[in-house]
C-alpha atoms as a PDB file:
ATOM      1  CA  UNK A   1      18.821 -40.433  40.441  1.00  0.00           C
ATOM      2  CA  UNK A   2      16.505 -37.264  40.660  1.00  0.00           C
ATOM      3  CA  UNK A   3      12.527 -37.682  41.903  1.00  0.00           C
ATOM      4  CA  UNK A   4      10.025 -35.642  40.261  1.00  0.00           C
ATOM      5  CA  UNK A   5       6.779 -34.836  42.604  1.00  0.00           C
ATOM      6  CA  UNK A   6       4.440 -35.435  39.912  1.00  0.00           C
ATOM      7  CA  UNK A   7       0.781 -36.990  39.640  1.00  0.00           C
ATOM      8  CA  UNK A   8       1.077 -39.990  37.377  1.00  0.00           C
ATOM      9  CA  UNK A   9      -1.173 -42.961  36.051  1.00  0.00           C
ATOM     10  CA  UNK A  10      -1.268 -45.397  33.374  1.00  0.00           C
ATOM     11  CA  UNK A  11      -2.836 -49.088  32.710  1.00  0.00           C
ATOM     12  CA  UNK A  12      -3.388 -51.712  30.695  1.00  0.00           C
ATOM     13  CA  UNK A  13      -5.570 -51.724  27.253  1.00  0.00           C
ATOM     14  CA  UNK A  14      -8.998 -53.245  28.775  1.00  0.00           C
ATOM     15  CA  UNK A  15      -8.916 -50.698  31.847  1.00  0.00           C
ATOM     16  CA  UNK A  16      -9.049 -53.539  34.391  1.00  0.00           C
ATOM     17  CA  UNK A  17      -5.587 -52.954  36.067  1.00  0.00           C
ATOM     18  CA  UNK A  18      -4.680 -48.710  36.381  1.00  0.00           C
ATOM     19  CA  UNK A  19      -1.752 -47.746  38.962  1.00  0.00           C
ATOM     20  CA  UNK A  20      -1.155 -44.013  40.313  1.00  0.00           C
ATOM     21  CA  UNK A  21       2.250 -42.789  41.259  1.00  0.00           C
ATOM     22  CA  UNK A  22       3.143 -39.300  42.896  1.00  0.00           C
ATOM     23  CA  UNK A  23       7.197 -39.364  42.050  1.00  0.00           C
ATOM     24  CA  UNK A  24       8.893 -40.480  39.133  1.00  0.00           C
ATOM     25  CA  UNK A  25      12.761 -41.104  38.496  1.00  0.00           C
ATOM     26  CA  UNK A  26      14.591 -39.380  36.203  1.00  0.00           C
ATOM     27  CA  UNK A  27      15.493 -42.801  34.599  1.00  0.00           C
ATOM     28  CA  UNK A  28      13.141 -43.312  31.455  1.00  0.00           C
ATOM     29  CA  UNK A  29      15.148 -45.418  29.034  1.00  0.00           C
ATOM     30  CA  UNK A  30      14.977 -48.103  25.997  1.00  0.00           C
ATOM     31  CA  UNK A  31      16.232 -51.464  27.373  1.00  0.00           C
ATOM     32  CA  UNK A  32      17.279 -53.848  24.175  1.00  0.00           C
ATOM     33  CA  UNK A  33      17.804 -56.551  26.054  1.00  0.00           C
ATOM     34  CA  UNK A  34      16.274 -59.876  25.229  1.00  0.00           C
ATOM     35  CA  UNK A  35      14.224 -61.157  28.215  1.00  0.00           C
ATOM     36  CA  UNK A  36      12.997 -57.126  27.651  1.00  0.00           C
ATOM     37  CA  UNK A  37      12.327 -58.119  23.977  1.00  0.00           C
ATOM     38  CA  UNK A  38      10.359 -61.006  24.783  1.00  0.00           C
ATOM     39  CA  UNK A  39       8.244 -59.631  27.748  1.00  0.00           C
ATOM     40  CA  UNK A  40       6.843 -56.989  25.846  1.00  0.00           C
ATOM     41  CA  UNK A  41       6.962 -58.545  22.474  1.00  0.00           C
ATOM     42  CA  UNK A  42       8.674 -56.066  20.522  1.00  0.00           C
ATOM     43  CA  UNK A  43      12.441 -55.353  19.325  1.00  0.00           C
ATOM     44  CA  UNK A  44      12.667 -53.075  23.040  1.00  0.00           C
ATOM     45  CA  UNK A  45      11.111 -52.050  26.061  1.00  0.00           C
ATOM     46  CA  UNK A  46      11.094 -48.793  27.086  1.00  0.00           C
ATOM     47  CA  UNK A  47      10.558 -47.678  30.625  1.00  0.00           C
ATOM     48  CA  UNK A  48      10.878 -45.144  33.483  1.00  0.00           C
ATOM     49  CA  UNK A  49      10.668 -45.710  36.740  1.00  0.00           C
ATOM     50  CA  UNK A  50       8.403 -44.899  40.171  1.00  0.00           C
ATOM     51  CA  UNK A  51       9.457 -45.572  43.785  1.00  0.00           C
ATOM     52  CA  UNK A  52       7.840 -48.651  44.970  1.00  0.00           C
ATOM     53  CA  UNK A  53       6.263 -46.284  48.460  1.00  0.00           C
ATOM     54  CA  UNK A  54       4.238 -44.158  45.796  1.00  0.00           C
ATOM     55  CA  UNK A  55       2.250 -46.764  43.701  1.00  0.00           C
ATOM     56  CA  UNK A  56      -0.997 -47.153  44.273  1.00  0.00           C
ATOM     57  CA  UNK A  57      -2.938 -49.956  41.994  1.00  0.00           C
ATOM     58  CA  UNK A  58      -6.283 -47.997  41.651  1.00  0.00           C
ATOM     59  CA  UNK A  59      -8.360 -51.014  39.686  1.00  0.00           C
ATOM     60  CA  UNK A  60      -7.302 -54.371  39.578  1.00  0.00           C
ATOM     61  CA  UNK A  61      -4.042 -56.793  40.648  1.00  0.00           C
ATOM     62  CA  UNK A  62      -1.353 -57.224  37.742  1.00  0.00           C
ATOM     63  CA  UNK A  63      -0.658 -60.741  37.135  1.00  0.00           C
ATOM     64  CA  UNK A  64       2.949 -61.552  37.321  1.00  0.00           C
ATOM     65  CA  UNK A  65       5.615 -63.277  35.493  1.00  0.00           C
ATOM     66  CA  UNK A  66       8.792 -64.142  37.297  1.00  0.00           C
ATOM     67  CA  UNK A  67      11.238 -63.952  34.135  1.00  0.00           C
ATOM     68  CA  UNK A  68      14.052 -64.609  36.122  1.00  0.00           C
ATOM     69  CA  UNK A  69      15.226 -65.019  40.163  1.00  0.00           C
ATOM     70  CA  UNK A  70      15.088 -61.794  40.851  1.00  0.00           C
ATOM     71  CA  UNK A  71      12.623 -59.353  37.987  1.00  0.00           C
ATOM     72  CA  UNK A  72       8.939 -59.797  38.071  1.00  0.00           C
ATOM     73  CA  UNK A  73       7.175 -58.970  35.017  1.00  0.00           C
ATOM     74  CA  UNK A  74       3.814 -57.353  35.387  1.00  0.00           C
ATOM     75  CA  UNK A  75       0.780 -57.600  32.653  1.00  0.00           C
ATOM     76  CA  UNK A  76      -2.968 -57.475  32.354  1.00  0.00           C
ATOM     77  CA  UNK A  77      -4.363 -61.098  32.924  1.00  0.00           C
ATOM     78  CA  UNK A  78      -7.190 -59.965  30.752  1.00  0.00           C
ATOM     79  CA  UNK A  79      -5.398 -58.037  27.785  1.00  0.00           C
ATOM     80  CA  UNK A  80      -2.034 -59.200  27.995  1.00  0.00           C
ATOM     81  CA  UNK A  81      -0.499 -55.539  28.061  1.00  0.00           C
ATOM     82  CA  UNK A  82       2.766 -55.417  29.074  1.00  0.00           C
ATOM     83  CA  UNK A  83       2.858 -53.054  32.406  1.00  0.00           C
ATOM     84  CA  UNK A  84       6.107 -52.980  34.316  1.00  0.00           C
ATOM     85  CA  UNK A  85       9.325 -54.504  34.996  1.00  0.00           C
ATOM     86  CA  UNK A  86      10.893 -55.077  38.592  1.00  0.00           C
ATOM     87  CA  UNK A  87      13.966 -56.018  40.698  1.00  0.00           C
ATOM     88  CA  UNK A  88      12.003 -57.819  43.331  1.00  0.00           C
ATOM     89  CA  UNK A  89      14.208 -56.744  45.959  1.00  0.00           C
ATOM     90  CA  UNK A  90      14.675 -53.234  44.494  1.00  0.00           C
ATOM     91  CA  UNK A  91      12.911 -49.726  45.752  1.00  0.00           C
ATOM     92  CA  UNK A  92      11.379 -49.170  42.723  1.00  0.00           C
ATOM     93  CA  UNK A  93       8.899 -50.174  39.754  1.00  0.00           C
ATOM     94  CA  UNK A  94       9.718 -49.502  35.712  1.00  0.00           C
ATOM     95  CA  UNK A  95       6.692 -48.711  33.915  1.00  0.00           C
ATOM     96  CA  UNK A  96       6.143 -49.501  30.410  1.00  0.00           C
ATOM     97  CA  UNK A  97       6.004 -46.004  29.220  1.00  0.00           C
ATOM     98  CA  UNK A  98       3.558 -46.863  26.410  1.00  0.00           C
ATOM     99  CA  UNK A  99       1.049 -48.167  29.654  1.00  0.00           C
ATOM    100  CA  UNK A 100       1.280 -44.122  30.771  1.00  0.00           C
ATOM    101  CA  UNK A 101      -1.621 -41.891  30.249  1.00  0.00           C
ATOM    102  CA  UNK A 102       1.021 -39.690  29.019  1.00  0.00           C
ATOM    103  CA  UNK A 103       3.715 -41.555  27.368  1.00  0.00           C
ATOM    104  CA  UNK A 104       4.908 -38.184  26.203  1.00  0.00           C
ATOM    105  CA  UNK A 105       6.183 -37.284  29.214  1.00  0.00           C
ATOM    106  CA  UNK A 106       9.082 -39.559  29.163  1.00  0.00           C
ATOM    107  CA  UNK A 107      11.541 -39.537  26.609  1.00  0.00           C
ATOM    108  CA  UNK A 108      14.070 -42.017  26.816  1.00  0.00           C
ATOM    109  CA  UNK A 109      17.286 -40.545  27.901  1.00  0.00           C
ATOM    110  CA  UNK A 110      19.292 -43.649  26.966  1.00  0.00           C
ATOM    111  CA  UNK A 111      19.772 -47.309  25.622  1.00  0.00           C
ATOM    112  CA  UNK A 112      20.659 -50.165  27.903  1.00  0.00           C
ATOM    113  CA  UNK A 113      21.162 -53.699  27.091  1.00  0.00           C
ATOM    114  CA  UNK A 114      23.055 -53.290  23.767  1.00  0.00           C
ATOM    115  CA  UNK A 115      23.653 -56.520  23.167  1.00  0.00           C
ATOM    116  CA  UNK A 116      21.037 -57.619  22.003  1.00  0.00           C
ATOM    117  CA  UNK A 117      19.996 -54.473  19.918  1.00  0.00           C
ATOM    118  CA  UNK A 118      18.446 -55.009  16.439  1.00  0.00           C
ATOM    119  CA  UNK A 119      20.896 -54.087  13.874  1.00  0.00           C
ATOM    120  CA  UNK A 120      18.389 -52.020  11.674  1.00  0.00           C
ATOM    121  CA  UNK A 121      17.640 -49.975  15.124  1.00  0.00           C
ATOM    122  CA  UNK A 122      19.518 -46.988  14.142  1.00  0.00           C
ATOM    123  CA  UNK A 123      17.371 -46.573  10.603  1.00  0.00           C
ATOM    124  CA  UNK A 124      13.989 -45.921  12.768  1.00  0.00           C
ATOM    125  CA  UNK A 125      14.167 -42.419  12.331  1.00  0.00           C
ATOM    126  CA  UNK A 126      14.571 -42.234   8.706  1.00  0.00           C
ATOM    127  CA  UNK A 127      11.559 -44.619   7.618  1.00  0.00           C
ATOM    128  CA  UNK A 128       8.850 -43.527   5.412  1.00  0.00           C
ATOM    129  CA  UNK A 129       5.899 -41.288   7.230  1.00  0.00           C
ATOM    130  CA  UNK A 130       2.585 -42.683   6.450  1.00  0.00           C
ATOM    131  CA  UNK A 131       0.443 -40.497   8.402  1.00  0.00           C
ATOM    132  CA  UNK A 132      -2.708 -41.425  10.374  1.00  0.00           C
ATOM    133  CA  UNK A 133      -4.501 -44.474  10.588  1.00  0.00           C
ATOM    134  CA  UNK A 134      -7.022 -44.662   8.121  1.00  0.00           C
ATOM    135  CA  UNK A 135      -5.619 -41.640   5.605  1.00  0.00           C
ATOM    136  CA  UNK A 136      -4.374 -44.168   2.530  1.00  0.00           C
ATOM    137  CA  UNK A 137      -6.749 -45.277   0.810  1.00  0.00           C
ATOM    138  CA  UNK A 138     -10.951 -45.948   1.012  1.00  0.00           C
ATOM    139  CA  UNK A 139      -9.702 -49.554   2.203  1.00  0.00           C
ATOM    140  CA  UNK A 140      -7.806 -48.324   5.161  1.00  0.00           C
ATOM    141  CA  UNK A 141     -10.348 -45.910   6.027  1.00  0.00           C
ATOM    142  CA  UNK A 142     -13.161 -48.163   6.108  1.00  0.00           C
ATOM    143  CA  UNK A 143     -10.727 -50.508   8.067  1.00  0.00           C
ATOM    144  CA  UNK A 144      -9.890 -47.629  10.215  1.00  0.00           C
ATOM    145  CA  UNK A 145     -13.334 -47.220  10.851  1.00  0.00           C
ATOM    146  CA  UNK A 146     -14.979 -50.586  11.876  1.00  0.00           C
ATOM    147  CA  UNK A 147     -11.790 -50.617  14.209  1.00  0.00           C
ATOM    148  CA  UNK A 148     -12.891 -47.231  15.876  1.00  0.00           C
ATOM    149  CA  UNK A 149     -16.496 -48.078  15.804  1.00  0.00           C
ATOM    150  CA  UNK A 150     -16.152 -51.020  18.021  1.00  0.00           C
ATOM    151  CA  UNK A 151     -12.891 -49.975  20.112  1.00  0.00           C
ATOM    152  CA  UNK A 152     -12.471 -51.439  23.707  1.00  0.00           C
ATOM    153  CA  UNK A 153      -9.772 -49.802  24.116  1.00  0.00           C
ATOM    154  CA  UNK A 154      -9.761 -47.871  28.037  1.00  0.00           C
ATOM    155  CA  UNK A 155      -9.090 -44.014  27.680  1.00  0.00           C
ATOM    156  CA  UNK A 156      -5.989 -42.441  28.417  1.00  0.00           C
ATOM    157  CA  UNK A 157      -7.424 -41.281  32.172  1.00  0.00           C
ATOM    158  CA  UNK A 158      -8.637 -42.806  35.439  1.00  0.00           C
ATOM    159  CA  UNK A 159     -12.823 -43.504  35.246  1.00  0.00           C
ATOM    160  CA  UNK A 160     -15.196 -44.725  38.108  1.00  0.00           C
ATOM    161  CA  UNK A 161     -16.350 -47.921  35.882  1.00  0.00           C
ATOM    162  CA  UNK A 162     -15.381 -49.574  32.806  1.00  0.00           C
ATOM    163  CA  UNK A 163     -16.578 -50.543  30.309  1.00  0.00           C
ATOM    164  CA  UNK A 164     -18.787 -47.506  30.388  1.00  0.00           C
ATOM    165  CA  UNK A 165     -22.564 -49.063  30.487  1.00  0.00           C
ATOM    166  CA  UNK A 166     -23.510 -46.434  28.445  1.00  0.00           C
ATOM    167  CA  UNK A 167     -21.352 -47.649  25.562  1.00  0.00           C
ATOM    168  CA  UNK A 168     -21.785 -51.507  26.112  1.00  0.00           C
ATOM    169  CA  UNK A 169     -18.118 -52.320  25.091  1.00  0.00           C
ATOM    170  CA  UNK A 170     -15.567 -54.223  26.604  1.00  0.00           C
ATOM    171  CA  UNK A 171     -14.567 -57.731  27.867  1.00  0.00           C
ATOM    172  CA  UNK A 172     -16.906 -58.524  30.974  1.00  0.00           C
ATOM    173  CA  UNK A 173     -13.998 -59.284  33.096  1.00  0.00           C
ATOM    174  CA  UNK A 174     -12.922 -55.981  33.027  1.00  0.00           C
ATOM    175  CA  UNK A 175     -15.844 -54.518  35.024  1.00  0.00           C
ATOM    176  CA  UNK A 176     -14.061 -54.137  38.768  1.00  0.00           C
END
């Protein structure tokens, strides 16, 4: 499997756990499986992984889940996101690609644990487009609105505190 040299970091929703990696694999897939389906509460999982020697967990521990003998499960105590999944004796650590600051980065080169795939997978790409949040109707943009007005959501990039004082948002157990 090929390493990329590449500056990478991600976290959870709340900002109170953020990793760093400086290598990637050339592995990022969608993993249908159902302990996968379960752990991050969706129909898949998709990840990509980082050698284990190049994290670094800039803010915050991940709690842990141990799903079965040997995979860990890693999530925000505070949030709940969904973070990473990993062979506890392997090398490496797969990241949730939607945790990523760039998500973009890694398309999925393939689909593992077919067995437990959703029948109606295969009709993803052909459902109706109903553009951005908050573009329907007055309702949805109002609902949009009071959504983005009080968001507590953490940025898509590293930041010295958060929440930011300045802003006043966020749960206080996120401050670290």
């Amino acid at each position: 499997m090929h390493r990329y040299t590449m500056e990478v970091s991600g976290g959870c929703q709340c900002g109170a756990v953020r990793y760093h990696a400086t290598e990637m694999l050339d592995n990022a897939h969608i993993c249908h499986c159902r302990m996968c389906q379960k752990a991050v509460g969706n129909i898949f999982a998709a990840l990509v992984a980082a050698p284990r020697e190049v994290i670094t967990w800039t803010r915050g521990t991940p709690a842990r889940f141990r799903s079965s003998e040997r995979v860990d499960r890693g999530f925000c105590r505070d949030c709940g996101t969904p973070l990473f999944y990993e062979n506890v004796t392997g090398d490496r650590v797969n990241f949730t690609i939607g945790s990523l600051d760039h998500p973009e980065l890694f398309p999925p080169h393939s689909n593992d644990g077919n067995e437990a795939r959703v029948p109606w997978f295969d009709t993803l790409p052909g459902l109706k487009d109903e553009g951005e949040t908050g573009t329907k109707s007055e309702d949805d943009e109002a609902w949009a609105s009071a959504i983005k007005s009080t968001n507590q959501q953490h940025p898509d990039h590293d930041t010295s505190r958060w929440p930011d004082p300045a802003v006043g948002l966020g749960n206080s157990n996120t401050t670290k």
